[in-house]
Protein backbone atom coordinates (compact mmCIF):
# COMPACT_ATOMS: atom_id res chain seq x y z
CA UNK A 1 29.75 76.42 29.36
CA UNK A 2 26.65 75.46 26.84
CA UNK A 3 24.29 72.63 28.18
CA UNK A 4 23.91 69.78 25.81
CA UNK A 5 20.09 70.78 24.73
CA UNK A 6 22.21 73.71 23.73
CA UNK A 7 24.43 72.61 21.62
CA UNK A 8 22.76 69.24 20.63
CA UNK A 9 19.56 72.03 19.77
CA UNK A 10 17.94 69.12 16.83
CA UNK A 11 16.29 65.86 18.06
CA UNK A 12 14.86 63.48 16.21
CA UNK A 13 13.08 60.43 16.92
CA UNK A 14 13.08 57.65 14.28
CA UNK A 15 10.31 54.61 14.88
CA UNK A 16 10.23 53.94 18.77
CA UNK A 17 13.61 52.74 19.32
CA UNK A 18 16.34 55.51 17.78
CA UNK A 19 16.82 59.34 18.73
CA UNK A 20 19.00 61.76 17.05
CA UNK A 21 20.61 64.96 18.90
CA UNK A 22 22.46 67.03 16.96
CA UNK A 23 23.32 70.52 16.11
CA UNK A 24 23.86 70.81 11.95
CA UNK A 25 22.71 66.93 10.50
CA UNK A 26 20.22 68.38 7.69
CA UNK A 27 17.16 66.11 7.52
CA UNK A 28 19.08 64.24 4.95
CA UNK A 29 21.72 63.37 7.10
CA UNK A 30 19.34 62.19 9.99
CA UNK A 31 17.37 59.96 7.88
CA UNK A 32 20.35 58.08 6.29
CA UNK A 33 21.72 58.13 9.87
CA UNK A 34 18.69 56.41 11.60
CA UNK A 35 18.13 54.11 8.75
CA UNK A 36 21.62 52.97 9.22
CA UNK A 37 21.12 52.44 12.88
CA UNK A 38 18.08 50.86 12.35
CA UNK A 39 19.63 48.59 10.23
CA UNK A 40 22.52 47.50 13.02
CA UNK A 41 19.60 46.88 15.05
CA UNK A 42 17.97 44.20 13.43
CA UNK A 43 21.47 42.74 12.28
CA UNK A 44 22.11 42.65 15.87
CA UNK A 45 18.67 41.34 17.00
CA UNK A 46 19.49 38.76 14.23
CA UNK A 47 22.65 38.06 15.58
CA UNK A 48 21.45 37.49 19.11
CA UNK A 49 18.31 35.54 18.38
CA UNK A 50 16.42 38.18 20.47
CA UNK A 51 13.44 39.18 18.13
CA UNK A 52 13.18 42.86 18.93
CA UNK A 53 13.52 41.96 22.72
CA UNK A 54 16.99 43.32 24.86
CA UNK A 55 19.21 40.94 25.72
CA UNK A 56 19.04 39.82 29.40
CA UNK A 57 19.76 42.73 32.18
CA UNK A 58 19.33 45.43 29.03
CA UNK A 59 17.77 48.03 31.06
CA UNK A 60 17.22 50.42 27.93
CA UNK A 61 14.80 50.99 26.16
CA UNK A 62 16.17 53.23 23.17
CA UNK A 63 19.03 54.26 21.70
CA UNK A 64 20.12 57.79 21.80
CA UNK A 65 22.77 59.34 19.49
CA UNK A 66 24.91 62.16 20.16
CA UNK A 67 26.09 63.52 17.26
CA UNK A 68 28.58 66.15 17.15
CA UNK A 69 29.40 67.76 13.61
């Protein structure tokens, strides 16, 4: 059985708070897809009144996506 480096062999890190993994997203598809995220996060930031901060007991400190295509 592959490892997930294997088959998630493309990471990309977008600002200091989004990483891709992935094994075919072209670079076109990764930058749409971390804007987007990106996006959620400060909607949800808005949402919560949290100004860039994690809620209370948030113990991370990014957000990793798996993305299998």
């Amino acid at each position: 059985m592959d490892s997930v480096d294997t088959v998630l062999s493309r990471s990309w890190r977008w600002g200091s708070s989004v990483t891709l993994r992935s094994h075919t997203l072209t670079r076109e598809l990764e930058t749409a897809t971390c804007a987007s995220l990106s996006g959620l996060e400060q909607r949800f930031h808005w949402m919560f009144g949290t100004t860039g901060k994690p809620v209370s007991d948030d113990l991370n400190a990014t957000l990793r996506a798996n993305i299998y295509r």
